[in-house]
C-alpha atoms as a PDB file:
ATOM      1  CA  UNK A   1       0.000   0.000   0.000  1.00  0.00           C
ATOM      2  CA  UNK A   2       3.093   2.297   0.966  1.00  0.00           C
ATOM      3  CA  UNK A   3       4.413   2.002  -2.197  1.00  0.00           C
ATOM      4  CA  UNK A   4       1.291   2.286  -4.368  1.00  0.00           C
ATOM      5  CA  UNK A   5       0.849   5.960  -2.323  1.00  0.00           C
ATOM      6  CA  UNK A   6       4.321   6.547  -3.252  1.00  0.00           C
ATOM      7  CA  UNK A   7       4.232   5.744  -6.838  1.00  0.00           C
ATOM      8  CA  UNK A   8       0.496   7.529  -7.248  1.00  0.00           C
ATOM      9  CA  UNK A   9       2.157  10.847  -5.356  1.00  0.00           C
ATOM     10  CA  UNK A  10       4.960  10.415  -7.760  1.00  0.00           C
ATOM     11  CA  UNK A  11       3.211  10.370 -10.551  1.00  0.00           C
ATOM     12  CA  UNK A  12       1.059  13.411  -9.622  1.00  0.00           C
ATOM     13  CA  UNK A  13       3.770  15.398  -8.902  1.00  0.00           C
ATOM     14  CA  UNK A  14       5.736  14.544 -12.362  1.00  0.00           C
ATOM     15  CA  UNK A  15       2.471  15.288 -14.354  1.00  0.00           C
ATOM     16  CA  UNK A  16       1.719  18.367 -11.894  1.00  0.00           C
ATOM     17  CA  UNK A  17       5.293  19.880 -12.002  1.00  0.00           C
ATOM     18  CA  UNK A  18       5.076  20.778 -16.028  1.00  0.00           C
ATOM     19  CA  UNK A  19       1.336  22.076 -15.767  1.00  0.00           C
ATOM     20  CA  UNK A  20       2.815  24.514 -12.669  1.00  0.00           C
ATOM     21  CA  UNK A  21       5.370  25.726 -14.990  1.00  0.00           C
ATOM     22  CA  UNK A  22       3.712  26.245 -17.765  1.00  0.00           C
ATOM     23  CA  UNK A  23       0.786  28.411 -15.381  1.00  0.00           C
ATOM     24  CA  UNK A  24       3.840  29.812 -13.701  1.00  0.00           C
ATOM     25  CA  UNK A  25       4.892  31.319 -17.494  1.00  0.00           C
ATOM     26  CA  UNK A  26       1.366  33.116 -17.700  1.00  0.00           C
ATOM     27  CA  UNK A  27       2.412  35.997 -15.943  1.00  0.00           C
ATOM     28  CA  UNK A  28       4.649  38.294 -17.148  1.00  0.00           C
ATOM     29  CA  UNK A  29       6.268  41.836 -16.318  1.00  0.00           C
ATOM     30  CA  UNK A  30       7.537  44.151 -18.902  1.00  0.00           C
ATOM     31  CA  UNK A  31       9.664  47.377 -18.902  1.00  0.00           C
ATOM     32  CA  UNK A  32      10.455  49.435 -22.152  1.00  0.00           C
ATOM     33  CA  UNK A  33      10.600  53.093 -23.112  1.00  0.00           C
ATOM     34  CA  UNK A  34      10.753  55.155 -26.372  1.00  0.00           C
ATOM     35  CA  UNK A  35       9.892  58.287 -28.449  1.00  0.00           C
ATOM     36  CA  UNK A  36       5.927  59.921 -28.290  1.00  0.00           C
ATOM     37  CA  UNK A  37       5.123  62.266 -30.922  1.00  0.00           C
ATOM     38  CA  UNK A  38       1.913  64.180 -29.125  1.00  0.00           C
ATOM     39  CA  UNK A  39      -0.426  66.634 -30.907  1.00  0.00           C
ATOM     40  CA  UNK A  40      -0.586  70.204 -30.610  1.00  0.00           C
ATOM     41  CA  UNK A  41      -2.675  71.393 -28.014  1.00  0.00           C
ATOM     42  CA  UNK A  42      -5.605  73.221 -28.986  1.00  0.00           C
ATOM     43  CA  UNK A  43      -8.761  74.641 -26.676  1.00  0.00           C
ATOM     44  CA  UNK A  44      -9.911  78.393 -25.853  1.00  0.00           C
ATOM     45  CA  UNK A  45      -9.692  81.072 -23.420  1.00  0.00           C
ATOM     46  CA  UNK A  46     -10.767  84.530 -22.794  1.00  0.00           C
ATOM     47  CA  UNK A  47      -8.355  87.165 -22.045  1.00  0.00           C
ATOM     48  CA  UNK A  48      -8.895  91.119 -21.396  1.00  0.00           C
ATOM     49  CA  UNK A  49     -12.766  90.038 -22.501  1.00  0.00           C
ATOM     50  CA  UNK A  50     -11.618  89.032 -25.559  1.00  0.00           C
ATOM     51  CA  UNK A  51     -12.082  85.009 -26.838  1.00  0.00           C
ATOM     52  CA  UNK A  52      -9.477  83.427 -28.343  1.00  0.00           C
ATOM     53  CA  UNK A  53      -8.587  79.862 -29.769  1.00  0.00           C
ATOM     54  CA  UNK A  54      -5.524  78.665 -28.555  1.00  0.00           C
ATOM     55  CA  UNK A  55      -2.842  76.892 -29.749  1.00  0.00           C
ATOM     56  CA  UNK A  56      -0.074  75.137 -28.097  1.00  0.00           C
ATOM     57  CA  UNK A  57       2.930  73.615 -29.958  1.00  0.00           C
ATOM     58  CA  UNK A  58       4.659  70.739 -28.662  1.00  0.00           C
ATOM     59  CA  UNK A  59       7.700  68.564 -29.472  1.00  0.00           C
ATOM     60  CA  UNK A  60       8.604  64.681 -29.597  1.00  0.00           C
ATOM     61  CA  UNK A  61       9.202  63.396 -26.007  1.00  0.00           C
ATOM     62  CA  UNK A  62      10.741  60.697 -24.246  1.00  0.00           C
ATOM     63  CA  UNK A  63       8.425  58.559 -22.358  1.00  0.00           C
ATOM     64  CA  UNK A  64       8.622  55.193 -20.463  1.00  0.00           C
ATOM     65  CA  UNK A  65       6.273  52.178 -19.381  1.00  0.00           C
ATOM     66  CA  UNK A  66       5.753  49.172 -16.896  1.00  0.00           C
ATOM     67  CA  UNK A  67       3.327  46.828 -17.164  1.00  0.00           C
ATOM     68  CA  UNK A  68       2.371  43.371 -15.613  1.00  0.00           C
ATOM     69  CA  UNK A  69      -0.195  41.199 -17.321  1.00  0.00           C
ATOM     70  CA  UNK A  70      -1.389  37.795 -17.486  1.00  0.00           C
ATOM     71  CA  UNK A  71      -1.699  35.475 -20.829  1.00  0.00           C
ATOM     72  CA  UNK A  72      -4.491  32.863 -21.250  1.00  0.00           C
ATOM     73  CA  UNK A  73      -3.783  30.831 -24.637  1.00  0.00           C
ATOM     74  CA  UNK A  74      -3.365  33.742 -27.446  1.00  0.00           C
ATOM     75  CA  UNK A  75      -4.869  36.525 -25.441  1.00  0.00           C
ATOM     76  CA  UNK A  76      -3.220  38.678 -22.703  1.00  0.00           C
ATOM     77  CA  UNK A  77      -4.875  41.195 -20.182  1.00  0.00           C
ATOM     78  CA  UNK A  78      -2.332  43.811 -18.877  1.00  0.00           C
ATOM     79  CA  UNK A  79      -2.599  46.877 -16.557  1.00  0.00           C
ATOM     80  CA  UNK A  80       0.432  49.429 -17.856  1.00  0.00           C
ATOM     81  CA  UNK A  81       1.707  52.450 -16.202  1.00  0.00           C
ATOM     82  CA  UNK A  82       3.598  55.095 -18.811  1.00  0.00           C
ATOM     83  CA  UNK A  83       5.121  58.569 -18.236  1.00  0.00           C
ATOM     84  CA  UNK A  84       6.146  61.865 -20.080  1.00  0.00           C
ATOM     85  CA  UNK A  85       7.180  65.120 -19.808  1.00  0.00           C
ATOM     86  CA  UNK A  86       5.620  67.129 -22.521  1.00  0.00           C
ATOM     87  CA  UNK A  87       6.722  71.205 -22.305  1.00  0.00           C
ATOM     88  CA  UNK A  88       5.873  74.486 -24.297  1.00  0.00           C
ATOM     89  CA  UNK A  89       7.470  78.266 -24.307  1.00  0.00           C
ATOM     90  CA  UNK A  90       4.508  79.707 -26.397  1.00  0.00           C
ATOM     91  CA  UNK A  91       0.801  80.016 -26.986  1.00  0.00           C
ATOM     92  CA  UNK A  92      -0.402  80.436 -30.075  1.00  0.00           C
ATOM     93  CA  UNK A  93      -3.846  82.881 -29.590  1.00  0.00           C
ATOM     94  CA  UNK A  94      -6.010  83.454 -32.879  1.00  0.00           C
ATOM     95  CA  UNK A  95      -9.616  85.803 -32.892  1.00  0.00           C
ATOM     96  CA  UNK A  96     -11.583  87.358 -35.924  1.00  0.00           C
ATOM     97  CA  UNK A  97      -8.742  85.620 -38.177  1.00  0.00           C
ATOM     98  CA  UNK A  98      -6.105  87.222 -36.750  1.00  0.00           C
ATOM     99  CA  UNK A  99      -3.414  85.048 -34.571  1.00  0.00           C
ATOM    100  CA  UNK A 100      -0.617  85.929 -32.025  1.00  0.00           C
ATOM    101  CA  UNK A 101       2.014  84.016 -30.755  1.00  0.00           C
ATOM    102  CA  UNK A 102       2.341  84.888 -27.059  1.00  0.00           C
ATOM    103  CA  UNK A 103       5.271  83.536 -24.648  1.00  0.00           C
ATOM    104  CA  UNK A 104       4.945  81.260 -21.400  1.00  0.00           C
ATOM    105  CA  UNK A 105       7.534  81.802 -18.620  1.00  0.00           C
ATOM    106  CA  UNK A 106       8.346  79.548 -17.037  1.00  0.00           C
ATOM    107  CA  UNK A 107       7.748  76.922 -19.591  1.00  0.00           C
ATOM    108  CA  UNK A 108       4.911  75.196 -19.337  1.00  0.00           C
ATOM    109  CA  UNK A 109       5.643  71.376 -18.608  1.00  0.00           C
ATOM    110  CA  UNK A 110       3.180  68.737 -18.210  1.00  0.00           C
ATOM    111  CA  UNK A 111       3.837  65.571 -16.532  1.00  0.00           C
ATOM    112  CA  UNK A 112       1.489  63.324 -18.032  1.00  0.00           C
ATOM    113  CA  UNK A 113       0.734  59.655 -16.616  1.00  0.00           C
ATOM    114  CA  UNK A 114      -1.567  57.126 -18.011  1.00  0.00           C
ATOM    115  CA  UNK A 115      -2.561  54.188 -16.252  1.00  0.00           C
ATOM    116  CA  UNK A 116      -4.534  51.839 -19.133  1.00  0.00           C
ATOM    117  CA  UNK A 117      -5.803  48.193 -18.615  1.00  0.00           C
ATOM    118  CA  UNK A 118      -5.096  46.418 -22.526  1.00  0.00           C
ATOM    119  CA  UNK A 119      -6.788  43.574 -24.013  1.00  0.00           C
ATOM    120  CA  UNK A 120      -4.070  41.736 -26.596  1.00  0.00           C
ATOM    121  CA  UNK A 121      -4.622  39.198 -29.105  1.00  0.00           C
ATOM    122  CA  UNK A 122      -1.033  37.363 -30.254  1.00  0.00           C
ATOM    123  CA  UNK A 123      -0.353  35.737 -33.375  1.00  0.00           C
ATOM    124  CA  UNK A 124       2.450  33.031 -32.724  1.00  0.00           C
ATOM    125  CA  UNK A 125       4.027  30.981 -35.125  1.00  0.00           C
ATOM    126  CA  UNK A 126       7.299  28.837 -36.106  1.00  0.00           C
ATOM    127  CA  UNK A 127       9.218  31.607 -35.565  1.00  0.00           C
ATOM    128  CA  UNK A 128      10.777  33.344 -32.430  1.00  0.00           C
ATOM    129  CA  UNK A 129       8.457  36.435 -33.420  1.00  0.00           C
ATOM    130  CA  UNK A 130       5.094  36.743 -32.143  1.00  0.00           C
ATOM    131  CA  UNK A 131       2.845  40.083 -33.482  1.00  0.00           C
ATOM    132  CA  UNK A 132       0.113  40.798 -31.514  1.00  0.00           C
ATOM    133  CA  UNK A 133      -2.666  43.562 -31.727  1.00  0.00           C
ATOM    134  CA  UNK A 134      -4.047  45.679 -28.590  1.00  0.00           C
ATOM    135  CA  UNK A 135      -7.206  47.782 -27.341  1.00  0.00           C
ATOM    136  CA  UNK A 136      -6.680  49.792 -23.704  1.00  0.00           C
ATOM    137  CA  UNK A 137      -8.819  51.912 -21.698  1.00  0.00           C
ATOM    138  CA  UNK A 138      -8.311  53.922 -18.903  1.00  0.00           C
ATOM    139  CA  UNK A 139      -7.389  57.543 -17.521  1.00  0.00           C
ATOM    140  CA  UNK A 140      -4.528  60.054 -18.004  1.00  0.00           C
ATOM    141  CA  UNK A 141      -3.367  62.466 -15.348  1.00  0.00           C
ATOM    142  CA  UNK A 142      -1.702  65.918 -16.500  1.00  0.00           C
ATOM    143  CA  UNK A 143       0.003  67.649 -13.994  1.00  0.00           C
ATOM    144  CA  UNK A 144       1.178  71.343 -14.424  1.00  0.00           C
ATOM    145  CA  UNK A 145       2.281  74.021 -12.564  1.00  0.00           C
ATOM    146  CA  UNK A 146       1.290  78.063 -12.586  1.00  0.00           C
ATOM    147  CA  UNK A 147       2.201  79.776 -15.715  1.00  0.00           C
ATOM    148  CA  UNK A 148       2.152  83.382 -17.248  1.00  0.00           C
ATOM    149  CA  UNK A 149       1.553  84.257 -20.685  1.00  0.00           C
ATOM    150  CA  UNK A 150       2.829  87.720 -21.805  1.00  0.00           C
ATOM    151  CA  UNK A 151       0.076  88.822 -25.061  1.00  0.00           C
ATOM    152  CA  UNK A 152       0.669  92.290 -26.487  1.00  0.00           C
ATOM    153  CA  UNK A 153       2.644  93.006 -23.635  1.00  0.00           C
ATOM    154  CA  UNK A 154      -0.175  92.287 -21.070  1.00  0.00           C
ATOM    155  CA  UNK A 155       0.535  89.382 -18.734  1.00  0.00           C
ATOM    156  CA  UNK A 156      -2.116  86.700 -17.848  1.00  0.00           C
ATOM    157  CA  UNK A 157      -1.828  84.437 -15.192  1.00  0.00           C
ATOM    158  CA  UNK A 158      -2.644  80.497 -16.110  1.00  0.00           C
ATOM    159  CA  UNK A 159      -4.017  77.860 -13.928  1.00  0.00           C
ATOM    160  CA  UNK A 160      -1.565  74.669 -12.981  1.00  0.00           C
ATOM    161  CA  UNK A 161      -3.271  72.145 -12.953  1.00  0.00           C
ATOM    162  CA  UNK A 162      -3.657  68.211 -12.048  1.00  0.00           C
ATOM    163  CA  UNK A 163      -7.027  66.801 -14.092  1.00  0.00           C
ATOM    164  CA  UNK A 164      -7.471  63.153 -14.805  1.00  0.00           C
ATOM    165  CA  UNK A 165      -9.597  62.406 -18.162  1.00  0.00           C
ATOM    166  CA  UNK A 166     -10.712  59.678 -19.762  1.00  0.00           C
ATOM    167  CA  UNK A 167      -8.279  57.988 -22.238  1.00  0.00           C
ATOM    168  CA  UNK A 168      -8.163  55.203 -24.848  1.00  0.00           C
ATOM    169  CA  UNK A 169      -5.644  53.547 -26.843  1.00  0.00           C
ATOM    170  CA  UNK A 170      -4.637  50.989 -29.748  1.00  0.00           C
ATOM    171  CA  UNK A 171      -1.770  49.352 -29.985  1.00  0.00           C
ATOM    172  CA  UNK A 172       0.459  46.882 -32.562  1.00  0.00           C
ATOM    173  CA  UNK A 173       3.743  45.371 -32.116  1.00  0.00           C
ATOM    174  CA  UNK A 174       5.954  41.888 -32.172  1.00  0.00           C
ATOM    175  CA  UNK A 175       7.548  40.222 -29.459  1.00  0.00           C
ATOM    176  CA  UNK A 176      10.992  38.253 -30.110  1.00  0.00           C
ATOM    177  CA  UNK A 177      11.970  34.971 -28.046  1.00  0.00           C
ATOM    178  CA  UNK A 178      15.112  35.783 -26.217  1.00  0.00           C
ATOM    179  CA  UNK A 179      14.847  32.795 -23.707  1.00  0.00           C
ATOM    180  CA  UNK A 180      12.212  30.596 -22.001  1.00  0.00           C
ATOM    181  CA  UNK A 181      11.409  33.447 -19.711  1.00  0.00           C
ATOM    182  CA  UNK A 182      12.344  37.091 -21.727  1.00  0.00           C
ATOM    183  CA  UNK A 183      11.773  38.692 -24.943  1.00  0.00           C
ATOM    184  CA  UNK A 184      12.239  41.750 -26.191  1.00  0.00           C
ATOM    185  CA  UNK A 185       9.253  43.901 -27.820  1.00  0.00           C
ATOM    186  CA  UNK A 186       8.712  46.838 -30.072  1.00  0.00           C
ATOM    187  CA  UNK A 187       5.462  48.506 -30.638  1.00  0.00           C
ATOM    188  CA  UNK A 188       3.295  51.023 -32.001  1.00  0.00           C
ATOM    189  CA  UNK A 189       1.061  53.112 -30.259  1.00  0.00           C
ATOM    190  CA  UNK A 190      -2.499  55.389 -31.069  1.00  0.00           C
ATOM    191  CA  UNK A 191      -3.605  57.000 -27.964  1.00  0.00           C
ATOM    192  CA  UNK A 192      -6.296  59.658 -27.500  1.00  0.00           C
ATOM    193  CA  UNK A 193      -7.465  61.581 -24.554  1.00  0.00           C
ATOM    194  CA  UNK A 194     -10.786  63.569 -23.761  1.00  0.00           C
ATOM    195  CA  UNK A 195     -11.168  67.177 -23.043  1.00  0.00           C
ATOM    196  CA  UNK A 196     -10.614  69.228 -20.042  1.00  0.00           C
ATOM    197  CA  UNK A 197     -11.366  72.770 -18.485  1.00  0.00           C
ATOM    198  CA  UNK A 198      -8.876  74.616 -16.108  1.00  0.00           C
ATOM    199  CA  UNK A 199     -11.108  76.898 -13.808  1.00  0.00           C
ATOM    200  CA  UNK A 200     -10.090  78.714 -10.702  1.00  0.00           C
ATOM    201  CA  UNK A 201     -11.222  82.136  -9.330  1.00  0.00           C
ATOM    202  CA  UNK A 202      -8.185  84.681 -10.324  1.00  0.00           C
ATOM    203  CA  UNK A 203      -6.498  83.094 -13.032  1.00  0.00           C
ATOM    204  CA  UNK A 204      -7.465  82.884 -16.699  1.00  0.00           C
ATOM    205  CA  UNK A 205      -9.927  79.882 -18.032  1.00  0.00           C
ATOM    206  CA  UNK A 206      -8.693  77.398 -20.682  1.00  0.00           C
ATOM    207  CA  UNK A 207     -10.882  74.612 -22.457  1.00  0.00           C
ATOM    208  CA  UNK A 208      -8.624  72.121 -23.554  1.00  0.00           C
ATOM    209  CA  UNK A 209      -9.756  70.240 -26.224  1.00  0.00           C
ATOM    210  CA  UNK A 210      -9.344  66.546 -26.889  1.00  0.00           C
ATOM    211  CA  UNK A 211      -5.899  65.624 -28.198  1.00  0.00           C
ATOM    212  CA  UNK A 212      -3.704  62.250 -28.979  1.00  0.00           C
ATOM    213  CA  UNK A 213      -0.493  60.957 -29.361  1.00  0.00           C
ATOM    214  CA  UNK A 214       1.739  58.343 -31.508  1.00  0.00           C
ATOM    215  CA  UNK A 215       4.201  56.805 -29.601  1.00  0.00           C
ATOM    216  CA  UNK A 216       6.883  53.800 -31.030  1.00  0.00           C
ATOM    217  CA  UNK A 217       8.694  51.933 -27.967  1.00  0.00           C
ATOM    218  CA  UNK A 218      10.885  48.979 -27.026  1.00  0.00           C
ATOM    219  CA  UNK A 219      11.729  46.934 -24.017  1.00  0.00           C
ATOM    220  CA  UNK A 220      12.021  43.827 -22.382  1.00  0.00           C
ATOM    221  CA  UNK A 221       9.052  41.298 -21.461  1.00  0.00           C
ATOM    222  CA  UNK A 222       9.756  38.354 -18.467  1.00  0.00           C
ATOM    223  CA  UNK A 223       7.621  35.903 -17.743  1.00  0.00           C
ATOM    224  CA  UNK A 224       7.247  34.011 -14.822  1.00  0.00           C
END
């Protein structure tokens, strides 16, 4: 009887140990960072009485990621965390057809974090490359501080700010089998976020109006 128990527990544990590992390999964490190309920002305020659309350029920014998801079969579910730093020196202020460029001192910098749950679908194959396709929702935080805007020589005082909006993304990309346990991915990413206003007693109003961002990025995935 001793050694029946024996052999059965044996045998569990040799047909249990792969299953474990293989569930084990479902979760994964993933680190990476790149370049985000954002769109202007564009809303409208009212200065001195008088309306104006508003403009605000912005430049290509660095921005990075971390993420930890779980796969089941060819589909993943992930909860990511990204960050950027997205700055301005101007304001671009048009009314009746006629535009301005006004300056910003200090510049105005906007820490922006999203935190998005994704939905994936992967594509594997014979290869060590897997492509895979991705839909995320979620919310973006932009944090900024006080600015002033000198127009015609008249300054205005803006609102910092720290407003959470709704936000939703797509995404594309291919992963590439380093080991068992890590690969390395690169990906393409669509993400848009809604509107905001900025209102507070004794500084000047701005509507922000929705904007969006392409972002390409690489890093390492590890699964465990």
């Amino acid at each position: 009887m001793k050694k029946l128990l024996l052999t059965t527990s044996f045998l569990l544990t040799s047909l249990a140990a792969p299953l474990l590992a293989e569930e084990s390999k479902s979760i994964y964490l993933s680190i990476g960072g790149g370049i985000a190309s954002p769109s202007d920002v564009e809303g409208d305020t009212t200065l001195g009485g008088t309306k104006y659309d508003a403009t605000f350029p912005t430049d290509n920014t660095g921005f990075y990621s971390a993420a930890i998801g779980k796969k089941f079969n060819d589909f993943r579910i992930e909860f990511n965390y990204a960050q950027a730093d997205v700055d301005t020196d101007s304001i671009t202020l048009t009314t009746g057809g006629n535009g301005v460029t006004a300056s910003i001192s200090p510049n105005l910098e906007v820490e922006v974090k999203s935190y998005m749950f994704y939905g994936y679908k992967d594509f594997p194959n014979e290869s060590k490359f897997t492509p895979y396709i991705g839909l995320g929702l979620g919310s973006s935080t932009f944090s900024a501080k006080d600015q002033t805007a000198t127009v015609s020589g008249t300054r205005y005082s803006l609102k910092g700010t720290e407003e959470s909006v709704f936000s939703y993304a797509a995404k594309g990309g291919a992963d590439y089998e380093i080991s068992d346990n890590t690969s390395l991915y690169s990906e393409v990413t669509y993400q848009k976020f809604a509107s905001y206003d900025v209102t507070e007693p004794g500084y000047e109003t701005v509507n922000y109006d929705s904007h969006d961002l392409f972002a390409v990025s690489i890093g390492l995935k590890f699964n465990f």
